[in-house]
PDB file of N, CA and C in Angstrom:
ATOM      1  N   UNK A   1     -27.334   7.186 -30.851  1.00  0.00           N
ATOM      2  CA  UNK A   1     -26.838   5.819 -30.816  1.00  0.00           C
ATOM      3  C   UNK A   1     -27.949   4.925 -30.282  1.00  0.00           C
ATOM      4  N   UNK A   2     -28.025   3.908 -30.750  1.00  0.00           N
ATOM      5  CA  UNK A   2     -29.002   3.067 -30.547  1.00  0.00           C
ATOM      6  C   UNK A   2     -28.967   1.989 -29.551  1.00  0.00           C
ATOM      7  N   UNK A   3     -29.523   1.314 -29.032  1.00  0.00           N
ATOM      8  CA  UNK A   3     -29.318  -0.005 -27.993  1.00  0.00           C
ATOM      9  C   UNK A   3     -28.650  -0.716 -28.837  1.00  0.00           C
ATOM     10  N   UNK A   4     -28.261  -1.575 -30.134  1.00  0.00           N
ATOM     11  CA  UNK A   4     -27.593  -2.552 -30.434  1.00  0.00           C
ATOM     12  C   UNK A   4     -26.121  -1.847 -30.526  1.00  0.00           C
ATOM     13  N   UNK A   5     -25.616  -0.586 -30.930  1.00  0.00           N
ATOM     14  CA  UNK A   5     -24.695  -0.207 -30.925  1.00  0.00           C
ATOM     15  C   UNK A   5     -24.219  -0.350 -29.517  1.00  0.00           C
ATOM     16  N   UNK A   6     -25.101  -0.115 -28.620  1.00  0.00           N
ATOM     17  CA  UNK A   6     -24.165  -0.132 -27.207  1.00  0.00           C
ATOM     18  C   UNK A   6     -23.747  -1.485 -26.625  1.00  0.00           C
ATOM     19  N   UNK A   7     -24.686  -2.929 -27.324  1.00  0.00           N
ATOM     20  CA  UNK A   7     -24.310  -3.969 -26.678  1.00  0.00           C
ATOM     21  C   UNK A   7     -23.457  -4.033 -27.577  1.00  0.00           C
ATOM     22  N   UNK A   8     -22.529  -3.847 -28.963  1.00  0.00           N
ATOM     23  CA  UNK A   8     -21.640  -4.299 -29.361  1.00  0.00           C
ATOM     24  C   UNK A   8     -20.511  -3.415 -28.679  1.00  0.00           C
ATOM     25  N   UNK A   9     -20.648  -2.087 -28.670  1.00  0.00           N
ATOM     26  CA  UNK A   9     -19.096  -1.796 -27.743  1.00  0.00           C
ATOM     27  C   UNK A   9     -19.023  -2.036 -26.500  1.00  0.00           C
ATOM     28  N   UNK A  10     -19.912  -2.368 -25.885  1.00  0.00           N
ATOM     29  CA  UNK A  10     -20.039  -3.278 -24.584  1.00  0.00           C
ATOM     30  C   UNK A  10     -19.096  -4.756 -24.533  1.00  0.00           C
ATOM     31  N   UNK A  11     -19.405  -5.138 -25.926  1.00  0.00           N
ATOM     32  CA  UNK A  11     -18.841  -6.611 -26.438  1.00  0.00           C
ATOM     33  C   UNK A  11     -17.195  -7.055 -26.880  1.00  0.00           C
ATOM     34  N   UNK A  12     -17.361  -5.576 -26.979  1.00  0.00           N
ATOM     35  CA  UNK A  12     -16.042  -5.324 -28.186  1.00  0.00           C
ATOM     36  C   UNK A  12     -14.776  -5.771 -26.909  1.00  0.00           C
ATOM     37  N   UNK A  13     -14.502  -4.950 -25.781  1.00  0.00           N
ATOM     38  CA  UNK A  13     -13.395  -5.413 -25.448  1.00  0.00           C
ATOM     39  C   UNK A  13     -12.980  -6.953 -24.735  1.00  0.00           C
ATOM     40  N   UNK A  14     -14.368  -7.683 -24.270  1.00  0.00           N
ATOM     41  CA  UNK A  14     -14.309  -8.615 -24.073  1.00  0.00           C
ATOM     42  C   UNK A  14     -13.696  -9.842 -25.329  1.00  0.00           C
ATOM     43  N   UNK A  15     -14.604  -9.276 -26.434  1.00  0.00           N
ATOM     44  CA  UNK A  15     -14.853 -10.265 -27.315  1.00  0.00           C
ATOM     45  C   UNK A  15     -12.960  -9.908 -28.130  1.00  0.00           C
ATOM     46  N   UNK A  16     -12.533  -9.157 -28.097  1.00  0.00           N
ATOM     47  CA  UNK A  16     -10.922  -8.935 -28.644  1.00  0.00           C
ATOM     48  C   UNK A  16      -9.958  -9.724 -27.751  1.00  0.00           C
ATOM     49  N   UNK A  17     -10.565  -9.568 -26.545  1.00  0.00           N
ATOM     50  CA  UNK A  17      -9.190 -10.041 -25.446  1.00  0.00           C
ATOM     51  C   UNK A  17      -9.776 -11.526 -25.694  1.00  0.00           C
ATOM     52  N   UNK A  18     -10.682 -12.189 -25.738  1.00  0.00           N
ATOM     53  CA  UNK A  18     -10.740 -13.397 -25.848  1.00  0.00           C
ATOM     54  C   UNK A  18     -10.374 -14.059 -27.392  1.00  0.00           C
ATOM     55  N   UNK A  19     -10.101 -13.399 -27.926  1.00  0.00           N
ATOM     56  CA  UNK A  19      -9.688 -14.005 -29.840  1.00  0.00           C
ATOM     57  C   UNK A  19      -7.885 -13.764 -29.273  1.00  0.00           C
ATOM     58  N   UNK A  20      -7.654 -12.818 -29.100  1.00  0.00           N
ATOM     59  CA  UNK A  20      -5.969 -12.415 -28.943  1.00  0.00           C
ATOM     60  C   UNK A  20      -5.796 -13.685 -28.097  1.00  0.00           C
ATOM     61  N   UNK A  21      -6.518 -14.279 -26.808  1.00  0.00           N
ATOM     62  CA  UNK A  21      -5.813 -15.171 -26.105  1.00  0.00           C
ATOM     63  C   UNK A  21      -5.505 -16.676 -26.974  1.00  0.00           C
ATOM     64  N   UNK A  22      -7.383 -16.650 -27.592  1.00  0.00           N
ATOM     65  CA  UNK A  22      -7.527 -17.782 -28.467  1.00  0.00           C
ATOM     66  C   UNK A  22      -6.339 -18.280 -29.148  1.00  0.00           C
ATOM     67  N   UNK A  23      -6.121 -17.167 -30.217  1.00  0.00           N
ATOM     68  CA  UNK A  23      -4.867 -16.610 -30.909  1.00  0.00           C
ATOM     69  C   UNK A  23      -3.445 -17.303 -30.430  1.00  0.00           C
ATOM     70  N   UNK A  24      -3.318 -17.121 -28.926  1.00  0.00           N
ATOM     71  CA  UNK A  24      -1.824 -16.761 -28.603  1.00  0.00           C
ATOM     72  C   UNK A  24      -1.804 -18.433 -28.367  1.00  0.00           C
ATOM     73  N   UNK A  25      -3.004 -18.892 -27.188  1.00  0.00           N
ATOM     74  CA  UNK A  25      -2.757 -20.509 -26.778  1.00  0.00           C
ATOM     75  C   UNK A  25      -3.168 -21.153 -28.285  1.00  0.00           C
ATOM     76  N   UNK A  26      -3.689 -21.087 -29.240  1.00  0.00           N
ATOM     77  CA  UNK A  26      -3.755 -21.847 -30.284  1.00  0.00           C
ATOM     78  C   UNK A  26      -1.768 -21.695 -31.172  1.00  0.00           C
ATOM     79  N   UNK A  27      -1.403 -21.120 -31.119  1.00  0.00           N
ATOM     80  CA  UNK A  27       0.022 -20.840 -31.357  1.00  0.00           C
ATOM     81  C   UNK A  27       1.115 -21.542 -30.375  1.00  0.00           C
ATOM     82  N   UNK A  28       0.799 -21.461 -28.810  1.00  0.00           N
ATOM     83  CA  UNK A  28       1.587 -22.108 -28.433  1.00  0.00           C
ATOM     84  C   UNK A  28       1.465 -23.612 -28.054  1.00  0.00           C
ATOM     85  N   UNK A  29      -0.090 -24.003 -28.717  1.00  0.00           N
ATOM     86  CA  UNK A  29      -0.048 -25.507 -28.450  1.00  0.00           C
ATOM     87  C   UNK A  29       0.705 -25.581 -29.908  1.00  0.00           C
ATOM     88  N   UNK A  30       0.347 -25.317 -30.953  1.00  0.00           N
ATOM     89  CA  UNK A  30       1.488 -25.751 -32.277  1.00  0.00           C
ATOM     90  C   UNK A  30       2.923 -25.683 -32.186  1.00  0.00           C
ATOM     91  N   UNK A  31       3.523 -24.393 -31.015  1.00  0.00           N
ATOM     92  CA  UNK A  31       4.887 -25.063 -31.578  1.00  0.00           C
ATOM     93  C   UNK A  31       5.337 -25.245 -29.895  1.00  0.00           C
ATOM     94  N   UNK A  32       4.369 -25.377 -28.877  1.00  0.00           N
ATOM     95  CA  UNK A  32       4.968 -26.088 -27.683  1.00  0.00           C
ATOM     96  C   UNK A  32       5.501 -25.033 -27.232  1.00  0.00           C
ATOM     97  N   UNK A  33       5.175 -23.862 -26.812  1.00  0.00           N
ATOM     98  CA  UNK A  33       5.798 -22.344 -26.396  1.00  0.00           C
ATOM     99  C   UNK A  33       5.043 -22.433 -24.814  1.00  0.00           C
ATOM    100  N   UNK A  34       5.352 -21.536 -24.263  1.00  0.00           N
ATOM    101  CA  UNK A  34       4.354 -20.945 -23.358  1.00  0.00           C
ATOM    102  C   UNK A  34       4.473 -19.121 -23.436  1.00  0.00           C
ATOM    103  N   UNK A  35       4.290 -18.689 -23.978  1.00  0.00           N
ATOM    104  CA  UNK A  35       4.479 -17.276 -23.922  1.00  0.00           C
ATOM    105  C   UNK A  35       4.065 -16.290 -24.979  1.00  0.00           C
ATOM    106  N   UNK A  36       3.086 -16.887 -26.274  1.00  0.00           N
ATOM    107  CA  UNK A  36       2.602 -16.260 -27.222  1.00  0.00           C
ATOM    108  C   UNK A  36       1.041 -16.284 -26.460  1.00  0.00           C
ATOM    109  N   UNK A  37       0.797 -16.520 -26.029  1.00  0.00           N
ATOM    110  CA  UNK A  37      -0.651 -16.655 -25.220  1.00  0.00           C
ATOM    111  C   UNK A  37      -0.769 -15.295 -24.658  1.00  0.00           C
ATOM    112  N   UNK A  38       0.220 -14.579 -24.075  1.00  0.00           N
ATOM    113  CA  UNK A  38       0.344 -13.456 -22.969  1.00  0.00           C
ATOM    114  C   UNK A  38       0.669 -12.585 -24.235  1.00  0.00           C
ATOM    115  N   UNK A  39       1.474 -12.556 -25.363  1.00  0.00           N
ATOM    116  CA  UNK A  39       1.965 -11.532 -25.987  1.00  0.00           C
ATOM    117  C   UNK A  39       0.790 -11.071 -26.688  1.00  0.00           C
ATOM    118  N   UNK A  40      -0.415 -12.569 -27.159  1.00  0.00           N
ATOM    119  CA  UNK A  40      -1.555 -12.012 -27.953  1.00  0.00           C
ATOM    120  C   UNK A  40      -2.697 -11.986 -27.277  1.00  0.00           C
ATOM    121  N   UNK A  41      -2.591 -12.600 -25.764  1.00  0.00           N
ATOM    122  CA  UNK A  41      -3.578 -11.476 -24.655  1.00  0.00           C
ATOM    123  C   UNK A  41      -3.374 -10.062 -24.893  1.00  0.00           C
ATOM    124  N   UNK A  42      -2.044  -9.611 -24.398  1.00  0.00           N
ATOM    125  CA  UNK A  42      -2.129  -7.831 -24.711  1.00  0.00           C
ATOM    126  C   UNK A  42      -2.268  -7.267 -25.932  1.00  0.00           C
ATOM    127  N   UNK A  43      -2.197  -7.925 -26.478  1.00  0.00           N
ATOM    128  CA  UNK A  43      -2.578  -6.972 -28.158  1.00  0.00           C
ATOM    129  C   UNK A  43      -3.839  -7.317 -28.308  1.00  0.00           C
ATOM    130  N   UNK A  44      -4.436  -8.320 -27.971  1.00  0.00           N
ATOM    131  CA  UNK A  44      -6.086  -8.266 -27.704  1.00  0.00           C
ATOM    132  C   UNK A  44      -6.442  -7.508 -27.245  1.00  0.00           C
ATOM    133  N   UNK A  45      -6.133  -7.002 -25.800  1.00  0.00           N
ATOM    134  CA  UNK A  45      -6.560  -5.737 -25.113  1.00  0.00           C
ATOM    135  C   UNK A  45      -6.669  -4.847 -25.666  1.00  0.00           C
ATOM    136  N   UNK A  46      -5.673  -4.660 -26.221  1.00  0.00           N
ATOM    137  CA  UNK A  46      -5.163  -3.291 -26.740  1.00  0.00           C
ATOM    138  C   UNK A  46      -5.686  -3.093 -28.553  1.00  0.00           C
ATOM    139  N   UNK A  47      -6.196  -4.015 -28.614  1.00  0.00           N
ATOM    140  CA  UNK A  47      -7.120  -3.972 -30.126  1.00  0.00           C
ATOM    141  C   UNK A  47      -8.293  -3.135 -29.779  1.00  0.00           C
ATOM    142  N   UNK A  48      -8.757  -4.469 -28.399  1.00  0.00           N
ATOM    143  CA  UNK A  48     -10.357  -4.062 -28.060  1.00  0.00           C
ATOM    144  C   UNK A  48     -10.651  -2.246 -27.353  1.00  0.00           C
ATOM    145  N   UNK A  49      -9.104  -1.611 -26.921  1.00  0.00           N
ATOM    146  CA  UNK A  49      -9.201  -0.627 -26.519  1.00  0.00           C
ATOM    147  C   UNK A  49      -9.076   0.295 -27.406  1.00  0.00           C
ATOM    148  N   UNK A  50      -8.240   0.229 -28.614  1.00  0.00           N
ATOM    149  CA  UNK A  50      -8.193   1.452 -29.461  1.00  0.00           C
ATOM    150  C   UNK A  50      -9.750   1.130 -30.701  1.00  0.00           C
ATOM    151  N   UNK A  51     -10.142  -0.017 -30.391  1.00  0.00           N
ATOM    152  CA  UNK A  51     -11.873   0.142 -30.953  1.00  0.00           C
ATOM    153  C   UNK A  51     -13.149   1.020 -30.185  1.00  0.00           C
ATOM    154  N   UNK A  52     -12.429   0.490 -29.049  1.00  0.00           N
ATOM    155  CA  UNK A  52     -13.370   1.395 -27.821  1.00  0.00           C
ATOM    156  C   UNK A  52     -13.481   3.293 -28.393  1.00  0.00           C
ATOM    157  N   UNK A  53     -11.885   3.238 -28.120  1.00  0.00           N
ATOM    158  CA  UNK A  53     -11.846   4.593 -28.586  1.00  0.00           C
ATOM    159  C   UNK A  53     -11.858   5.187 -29.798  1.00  0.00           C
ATOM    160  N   UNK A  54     -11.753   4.488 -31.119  1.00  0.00           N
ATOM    161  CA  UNK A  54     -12.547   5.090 -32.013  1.00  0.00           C
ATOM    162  C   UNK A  54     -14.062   5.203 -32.608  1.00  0.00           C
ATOM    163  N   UNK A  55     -14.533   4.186 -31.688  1.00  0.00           N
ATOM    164  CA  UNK A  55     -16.597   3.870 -31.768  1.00  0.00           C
ATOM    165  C   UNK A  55     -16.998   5.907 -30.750  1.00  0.00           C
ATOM    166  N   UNK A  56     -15.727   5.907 -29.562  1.00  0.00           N
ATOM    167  CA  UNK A  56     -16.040   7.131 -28.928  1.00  0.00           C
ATOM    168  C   UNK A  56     -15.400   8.205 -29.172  1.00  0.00           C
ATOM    169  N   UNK A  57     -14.928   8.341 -29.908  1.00  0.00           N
ATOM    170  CA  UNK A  57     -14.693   9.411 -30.418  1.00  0.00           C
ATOM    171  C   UNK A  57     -15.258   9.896 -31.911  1.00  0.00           C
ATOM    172  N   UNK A  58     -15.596   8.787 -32.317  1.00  0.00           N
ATOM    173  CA  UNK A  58     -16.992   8.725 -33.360  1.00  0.00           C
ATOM    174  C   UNK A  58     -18.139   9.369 -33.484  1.00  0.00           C
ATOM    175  N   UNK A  59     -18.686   8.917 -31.954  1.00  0.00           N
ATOM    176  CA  UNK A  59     -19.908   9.030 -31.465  1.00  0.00           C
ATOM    177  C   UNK A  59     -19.990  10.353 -30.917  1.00  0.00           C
ATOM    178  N   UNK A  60     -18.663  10.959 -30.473  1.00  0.00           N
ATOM    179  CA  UNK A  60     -18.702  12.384 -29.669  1.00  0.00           C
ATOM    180  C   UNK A  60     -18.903  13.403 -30.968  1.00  0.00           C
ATOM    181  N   UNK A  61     -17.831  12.972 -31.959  1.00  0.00           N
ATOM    182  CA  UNK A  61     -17.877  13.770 -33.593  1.00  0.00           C
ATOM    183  C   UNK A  61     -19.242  14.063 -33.781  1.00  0.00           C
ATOM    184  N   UNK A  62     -20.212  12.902 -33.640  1.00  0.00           N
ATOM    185  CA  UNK A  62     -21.325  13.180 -34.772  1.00  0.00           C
ATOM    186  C   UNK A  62     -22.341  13.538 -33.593  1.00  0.00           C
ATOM    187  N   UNK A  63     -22.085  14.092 -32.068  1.00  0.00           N
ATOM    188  CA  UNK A  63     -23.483  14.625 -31.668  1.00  0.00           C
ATOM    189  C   UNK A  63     -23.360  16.118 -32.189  1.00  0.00           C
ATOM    190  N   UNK A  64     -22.270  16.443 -33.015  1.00  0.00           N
ATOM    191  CA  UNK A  64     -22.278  17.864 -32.867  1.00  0.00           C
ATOM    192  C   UNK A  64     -21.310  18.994 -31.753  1.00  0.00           C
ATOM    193  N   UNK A  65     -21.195  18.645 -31.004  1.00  0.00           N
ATOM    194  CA  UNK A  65     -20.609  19.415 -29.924  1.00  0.00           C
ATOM    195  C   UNK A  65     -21.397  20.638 -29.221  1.00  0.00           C
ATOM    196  N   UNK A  66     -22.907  20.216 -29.027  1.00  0.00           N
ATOM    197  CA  UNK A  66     -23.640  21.192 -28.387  1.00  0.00           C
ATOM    198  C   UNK A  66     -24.797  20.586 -28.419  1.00  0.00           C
TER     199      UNK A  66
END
């Protein structure tokens, strides 16, 4: 794995939880909510975490296992 691969999964969970929030407050300024902000914070998280874990479990696949 190379240095640019590591600054993007470095990036990855930041850069998910901040689109999911984007996401949620761009939704609840349109219909005047307060509470889609928090529902598409956690599914941001939880995007940026099951990317995490398939970049690593990727990366474990292809050293071989020895």
């Amino acid at each position: 794995m190379v240095v640019g691969e590591y600054t993007a999964l470095a990036m990855m969970l930041p850069a998910a939880t901040f689109v999911g929030y984007l996401i949620g407050y761009l939704l609840d300024r349109a219909f005047q909510t307060h509470f889609f902000y928090v529902v598409f914070l956690l599914l941001g998280i939880a995007a940026g975490f099951v990317q995490l874990l398939r970049q690593l479990q990727r990366d474990t696949r292809d050293d071989g296992g020895g």
